[in-house]
Protein backbone atom coordinates (compact mmCIF):
# COMPACT_ATOMS: atom_id res chain seq x y z
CA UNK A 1 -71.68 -18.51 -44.67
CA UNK A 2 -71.95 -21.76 -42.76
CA UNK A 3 -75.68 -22.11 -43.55
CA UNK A 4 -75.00 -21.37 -47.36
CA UNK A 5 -72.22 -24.51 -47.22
CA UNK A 6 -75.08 -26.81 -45.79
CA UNK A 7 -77.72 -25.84 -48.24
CA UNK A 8 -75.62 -27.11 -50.79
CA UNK A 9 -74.22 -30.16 -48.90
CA UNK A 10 -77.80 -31.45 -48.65
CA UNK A 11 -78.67 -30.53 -52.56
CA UNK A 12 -75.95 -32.29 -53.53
CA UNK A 13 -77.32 -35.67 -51.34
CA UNK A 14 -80.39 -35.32 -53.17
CA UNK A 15 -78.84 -35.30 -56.56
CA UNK A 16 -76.97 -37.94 -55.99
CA UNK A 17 -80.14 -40.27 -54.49
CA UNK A 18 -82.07 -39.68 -57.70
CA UNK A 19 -79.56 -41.18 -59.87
CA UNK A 20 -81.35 -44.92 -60.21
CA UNK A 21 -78.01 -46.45 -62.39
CA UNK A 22 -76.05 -48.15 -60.16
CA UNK A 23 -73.06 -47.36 -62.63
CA UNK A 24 -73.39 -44.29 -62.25
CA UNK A 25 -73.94 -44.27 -58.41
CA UNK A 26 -70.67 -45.60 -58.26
CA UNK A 27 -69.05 -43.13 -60.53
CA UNK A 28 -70.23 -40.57 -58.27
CA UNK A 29 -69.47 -42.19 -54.76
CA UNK A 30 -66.10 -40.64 -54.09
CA UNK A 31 -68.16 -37.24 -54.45
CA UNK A 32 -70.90 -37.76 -51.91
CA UNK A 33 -68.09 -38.95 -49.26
CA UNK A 34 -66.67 -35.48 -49.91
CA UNK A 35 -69.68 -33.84 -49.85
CA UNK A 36 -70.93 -35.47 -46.82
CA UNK A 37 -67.90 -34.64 -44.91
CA UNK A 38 -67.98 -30.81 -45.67
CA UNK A 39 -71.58 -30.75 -44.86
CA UNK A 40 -70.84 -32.16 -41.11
CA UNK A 41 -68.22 -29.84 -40.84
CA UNK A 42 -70.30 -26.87 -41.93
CA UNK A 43 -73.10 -27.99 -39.60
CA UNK A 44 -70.28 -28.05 -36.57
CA UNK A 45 -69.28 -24.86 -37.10
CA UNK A 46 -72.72 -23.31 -37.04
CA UNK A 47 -73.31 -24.89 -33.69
CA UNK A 48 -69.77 -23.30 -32.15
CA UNK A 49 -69.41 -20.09 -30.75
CA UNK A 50 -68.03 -17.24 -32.61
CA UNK A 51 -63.90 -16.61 -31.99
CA UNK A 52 -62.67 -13.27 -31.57
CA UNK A 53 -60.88 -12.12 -34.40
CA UNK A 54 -57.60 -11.48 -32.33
CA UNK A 55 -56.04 -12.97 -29.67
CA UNK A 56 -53.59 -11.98 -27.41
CA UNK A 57 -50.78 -13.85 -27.54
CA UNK A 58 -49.25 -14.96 -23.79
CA UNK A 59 -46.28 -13.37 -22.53
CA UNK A 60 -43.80 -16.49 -21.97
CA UNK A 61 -41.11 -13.88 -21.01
CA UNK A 62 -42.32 -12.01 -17.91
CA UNK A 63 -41.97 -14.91 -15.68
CA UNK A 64 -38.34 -15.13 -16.57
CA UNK A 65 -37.97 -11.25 -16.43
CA UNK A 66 -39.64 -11.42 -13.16
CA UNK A 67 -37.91 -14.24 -11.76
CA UNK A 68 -34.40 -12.66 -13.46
CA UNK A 69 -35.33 -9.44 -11.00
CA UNK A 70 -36.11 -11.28 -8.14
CA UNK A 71 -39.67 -11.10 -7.99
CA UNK A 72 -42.24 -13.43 -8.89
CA UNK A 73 -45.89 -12.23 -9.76
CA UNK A 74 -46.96 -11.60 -6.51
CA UNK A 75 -43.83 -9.42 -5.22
CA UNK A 76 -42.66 -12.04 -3.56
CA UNK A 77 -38.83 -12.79 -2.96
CA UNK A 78 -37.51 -16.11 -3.86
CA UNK A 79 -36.03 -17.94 -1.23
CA UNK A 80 -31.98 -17.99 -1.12
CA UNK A 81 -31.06 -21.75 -2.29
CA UNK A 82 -29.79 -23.45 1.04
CA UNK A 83 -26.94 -26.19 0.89
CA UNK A 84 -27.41 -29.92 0.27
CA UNK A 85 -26.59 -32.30 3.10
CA UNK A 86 -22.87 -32.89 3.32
CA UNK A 87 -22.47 -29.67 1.14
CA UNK A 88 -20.53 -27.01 2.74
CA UNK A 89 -22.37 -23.51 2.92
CA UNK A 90 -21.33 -21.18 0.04
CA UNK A 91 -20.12 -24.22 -2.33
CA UNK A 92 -20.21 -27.69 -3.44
CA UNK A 93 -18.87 -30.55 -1.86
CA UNK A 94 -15.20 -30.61 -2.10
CA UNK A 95 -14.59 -27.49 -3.80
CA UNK A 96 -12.10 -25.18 -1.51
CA UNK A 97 -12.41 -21.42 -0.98
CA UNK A 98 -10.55 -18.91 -3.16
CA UNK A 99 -8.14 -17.90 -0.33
CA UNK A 100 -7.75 -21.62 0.56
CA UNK A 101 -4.09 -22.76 0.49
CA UNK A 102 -2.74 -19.09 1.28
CA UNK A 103 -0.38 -19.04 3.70
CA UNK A 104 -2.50 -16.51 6.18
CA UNK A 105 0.46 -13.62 8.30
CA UNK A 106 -0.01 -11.52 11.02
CA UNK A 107 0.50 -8.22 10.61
CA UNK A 108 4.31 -6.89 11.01
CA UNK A 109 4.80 -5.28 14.83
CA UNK A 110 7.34 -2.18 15.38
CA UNK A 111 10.28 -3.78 17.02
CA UNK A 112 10.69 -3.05 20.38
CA UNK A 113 14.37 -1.07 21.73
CA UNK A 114 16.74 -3.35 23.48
CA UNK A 115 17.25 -2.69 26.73
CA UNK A 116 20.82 -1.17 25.88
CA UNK A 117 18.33 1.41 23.87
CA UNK A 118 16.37 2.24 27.14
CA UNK A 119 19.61 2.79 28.76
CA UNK A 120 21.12 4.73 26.43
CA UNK A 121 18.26 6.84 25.75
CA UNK A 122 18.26 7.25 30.03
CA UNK A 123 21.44 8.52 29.42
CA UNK A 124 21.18 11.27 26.80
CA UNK A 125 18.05 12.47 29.22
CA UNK A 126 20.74 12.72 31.87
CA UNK A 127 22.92 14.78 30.13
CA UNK A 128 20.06 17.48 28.72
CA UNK A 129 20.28 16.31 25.69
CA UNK A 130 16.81 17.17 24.15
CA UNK A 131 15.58 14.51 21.58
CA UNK A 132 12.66 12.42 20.09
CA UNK A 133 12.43 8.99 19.02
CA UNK A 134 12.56 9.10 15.02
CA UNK A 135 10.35 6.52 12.87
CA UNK A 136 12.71 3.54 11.82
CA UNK A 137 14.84 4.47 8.64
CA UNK A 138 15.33 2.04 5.73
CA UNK A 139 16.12 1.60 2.50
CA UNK A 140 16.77 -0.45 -0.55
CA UNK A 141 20.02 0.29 -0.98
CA UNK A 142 21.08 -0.59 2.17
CA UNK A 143 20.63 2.37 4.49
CA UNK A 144 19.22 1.32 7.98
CA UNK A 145 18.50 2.66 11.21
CA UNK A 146 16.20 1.06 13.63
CA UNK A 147 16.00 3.45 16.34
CA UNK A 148 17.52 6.99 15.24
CA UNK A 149 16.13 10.30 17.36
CA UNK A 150 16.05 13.88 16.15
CA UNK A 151 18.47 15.69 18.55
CA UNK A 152 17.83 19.72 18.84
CA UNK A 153 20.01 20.10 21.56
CA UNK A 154 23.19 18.37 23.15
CA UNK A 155 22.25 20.22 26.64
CA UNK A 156 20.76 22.64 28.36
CA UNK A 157 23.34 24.99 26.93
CA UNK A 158 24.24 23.54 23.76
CA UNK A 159 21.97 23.80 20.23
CA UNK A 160 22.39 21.67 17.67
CA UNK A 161 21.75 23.22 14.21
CA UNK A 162 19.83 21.84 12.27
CA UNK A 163 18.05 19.09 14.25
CA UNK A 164 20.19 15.92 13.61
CA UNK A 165 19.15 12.45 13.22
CA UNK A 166 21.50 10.06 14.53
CA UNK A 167 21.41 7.27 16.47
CA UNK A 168 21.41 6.88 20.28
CA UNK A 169 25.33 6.07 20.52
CA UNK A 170 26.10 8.72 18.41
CA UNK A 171 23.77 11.20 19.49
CA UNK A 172 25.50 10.06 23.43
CA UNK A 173 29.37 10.49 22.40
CA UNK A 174 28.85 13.89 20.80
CA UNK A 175 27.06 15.14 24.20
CA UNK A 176 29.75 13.85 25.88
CA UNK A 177 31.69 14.98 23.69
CA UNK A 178 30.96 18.67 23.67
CA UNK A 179 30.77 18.52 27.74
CA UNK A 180 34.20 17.29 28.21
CA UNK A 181 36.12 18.37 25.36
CA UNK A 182 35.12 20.73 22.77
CA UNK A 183 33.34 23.47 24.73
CA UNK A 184 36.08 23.37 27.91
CA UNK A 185 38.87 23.84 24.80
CA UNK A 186 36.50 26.78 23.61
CA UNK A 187 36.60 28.82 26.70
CA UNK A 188 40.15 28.42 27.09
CA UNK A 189 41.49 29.38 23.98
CA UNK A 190 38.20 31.84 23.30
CA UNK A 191 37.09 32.67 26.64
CA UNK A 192 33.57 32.16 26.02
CA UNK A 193 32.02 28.37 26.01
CA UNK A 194 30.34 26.91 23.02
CA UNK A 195 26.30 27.52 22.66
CA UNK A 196 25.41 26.17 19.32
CA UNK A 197 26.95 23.56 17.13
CA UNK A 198 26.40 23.88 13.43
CA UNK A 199 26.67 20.49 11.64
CA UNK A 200 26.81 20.15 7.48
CA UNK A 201 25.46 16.21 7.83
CA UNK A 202 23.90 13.68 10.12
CA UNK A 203 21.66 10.70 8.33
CA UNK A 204 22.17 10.78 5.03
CA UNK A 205 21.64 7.65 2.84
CA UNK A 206 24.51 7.33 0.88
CA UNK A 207 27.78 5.65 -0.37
CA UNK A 208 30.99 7.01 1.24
CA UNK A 209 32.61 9.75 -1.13
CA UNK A 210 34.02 8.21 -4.67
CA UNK A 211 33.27 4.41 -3.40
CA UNK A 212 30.45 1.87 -3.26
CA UNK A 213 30.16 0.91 -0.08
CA UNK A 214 28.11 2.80 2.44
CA UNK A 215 28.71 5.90 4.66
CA UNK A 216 28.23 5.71 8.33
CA UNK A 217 25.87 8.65 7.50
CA UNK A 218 23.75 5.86 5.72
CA UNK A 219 23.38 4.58 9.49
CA UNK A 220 22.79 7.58 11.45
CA UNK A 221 26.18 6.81 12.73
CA UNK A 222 28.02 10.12 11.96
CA UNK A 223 27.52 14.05 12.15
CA UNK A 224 29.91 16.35 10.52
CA UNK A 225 30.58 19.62 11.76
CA UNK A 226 30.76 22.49 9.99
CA UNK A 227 31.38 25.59 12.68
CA UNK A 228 30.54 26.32 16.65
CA UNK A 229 29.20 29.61 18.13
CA UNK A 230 30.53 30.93 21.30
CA UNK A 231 28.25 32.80 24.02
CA UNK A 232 30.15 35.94 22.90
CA UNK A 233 28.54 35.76 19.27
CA UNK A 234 31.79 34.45 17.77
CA UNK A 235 31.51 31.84 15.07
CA UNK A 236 34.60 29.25 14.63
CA UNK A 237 34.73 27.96 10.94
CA UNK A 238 35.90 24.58 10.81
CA UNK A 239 38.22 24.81 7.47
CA UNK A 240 41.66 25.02 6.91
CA UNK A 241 42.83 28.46 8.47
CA UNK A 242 46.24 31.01 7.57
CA UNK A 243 48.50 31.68 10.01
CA UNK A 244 47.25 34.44 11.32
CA UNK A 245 44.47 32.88 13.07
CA UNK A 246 46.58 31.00 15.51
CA UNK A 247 43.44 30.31 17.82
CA UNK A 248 41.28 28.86 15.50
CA UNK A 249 43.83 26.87 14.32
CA UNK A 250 45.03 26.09 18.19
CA UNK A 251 41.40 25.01 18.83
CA UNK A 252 40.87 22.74 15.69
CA UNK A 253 43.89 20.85 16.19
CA UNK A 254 42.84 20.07 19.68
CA UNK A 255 39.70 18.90 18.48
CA UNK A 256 40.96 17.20 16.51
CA UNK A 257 43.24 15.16 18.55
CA UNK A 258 41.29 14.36 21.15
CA UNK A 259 38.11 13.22 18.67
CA UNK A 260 40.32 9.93 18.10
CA UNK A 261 39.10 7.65 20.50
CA UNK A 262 35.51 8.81 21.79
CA UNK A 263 34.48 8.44 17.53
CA UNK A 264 36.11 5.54 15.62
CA UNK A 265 36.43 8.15 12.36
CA UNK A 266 37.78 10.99 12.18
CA UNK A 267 38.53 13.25 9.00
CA UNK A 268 38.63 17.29 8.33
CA UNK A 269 40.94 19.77 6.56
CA UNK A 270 44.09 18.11 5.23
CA UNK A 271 42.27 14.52 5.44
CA UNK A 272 41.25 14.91 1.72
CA UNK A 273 39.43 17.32 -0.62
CA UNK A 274 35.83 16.15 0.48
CA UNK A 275 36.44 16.93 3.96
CA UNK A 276 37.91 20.23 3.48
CA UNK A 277 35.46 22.70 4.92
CA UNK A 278 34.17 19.94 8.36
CA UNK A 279 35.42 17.51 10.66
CA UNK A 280 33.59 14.07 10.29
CA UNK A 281 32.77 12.13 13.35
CA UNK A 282 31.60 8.51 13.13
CA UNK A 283 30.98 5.42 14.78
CA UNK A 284 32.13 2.85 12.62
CA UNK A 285 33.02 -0.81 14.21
CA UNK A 286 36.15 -1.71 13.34
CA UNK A 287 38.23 -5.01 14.38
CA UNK A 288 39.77 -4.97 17.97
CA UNK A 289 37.81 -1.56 18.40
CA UNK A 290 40.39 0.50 15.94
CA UNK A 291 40.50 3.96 14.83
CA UNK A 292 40.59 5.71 11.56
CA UNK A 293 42.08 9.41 12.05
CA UNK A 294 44.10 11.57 9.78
């Protein structure tokens, strides 16, 4: 093809020489310049080496792909980017962390017992009373109680059923309590001592009965008792009781009487509806150290 385009390039120069008019040399200028031209190209493209007829086209994108991965062509890793001078590591200059400005806290501690606690606790392991420090007790509402214990047993001698959670103070004056008081009155009027107390409530988070405000109970400040055992098997019922059964009766009311003073509150049959079947002990801190029994 590109000798076939030169063959006629050089024709055409020899046409045009053999034209003699000037006139018409002229006319015909514009063609030879043409002619010439495609003739020179014709004879450089003869001369050049043949180009495939395809070509690959190069791949622009596998660098980025490569470099996107983390590799570069030859497997390499590229270098982490290190900071400018006067840039602080992980940022830019003057930019702050993302936990910058928070207040940073400690983590909250378990308060420790006061050493009226220690004491108190000394105490309870002085009278038998078996027990075991309770996880701290709160609530929304209101309910609290820093240092309660689960008490199984007021003494060596004396069960308490179910185990009760109370407080130290309270889990102390019922002991005592049952020592001095209600288990001597027992064996006089029963002839047998008392074994096992049976209580209805100890810490209980709630309001007192019909009211807003809370319940000592809310404090593991209170236990209510619903009935003793004796060692002879017998069970006393704490409830209201006919005539006929002159020693429970005899027993309650002593009970009763002499709970006014060791606890603050004191409430059971006759007191009011809610307290009709129990008598309710508590702690409650009243002005000039007063007493609420009826």
């Amino acid at each position: 093809m590109p000798h076939r385009i030169a063959s006629r390039g050089a024709n055409a120069i020899l046409f045009v020489m053999t034209i003699r008019s000037r006139s018409a040399f002229a006319a015909f200028s514009p063609l030879f310049i043409v002619l010439g031209l495609l003739a020179e190209a014709s004879f450089a493209l003869a001369q050049s080496p043949e180009l495939p007829a395809e070509m690959a086209a190069p791949d622009l994108l596998r660098p980025m792909a490569e470099e996107k991965a983390g590799k570069l062509d030859d497997g390499a890793t590229p270098p982490t980017p290190t900071a400018r001078p006067g840039e602080p590591e992980g940022g830019k200059a003057g930019e702050k962390p993302a936990d910058a400005g928070k207040e940073k806290t400690e983590p909250k501690t378990a308060a420790k017992p006061s050493d009226e606690e220690i004491a108190c606790r000394k105490r309870l392991s002085d009278l038998g009373v078996e027990f075991t420090p309770h996880p701290p007790l709160a609530d929304a509402s209101g309910c609290s109680a820093p240092f309660p214990l689960t008490v199984t047993a007021l003494s060596e001698k004396v069960e308490i059923r179910p185990e009760a959670v109370m407080n130290c103070r309270m889990a102390e004056a019922t002991a005592r309590f049952m020592r001095d008081v209600a288990s001597p009155e027992a064996e006089n009027i029963f002839g047998a001592p008392i074994v096992a107390l049976n209580h209805a409530s100890a810490y209980v988070c709630r309001s007192r009965n019909g009211q807003t405000k809370l319940s000592e109970h809310a404090f593991a400040n209170a236990l209510d008792w619903a009935s003793v055992e004796l060692a002879n098997g017998e069970v006393i019922t704490i409830a209201r009781q006919p005539l006929s059964e002159q020693k429970n009766s005899k027993f309650q009311s002593r009970i009763r009487r002499a709970a006014c003073g060791p606890f603050k509150t004191v409430l059971g049959p006759g007191s009011d509806a809610d307290h009709a079947d129990h008598f309710h002990f508590d702690l409650a801190q009243r002005r000039n150290g007063g007493t609420y029994c009826r």
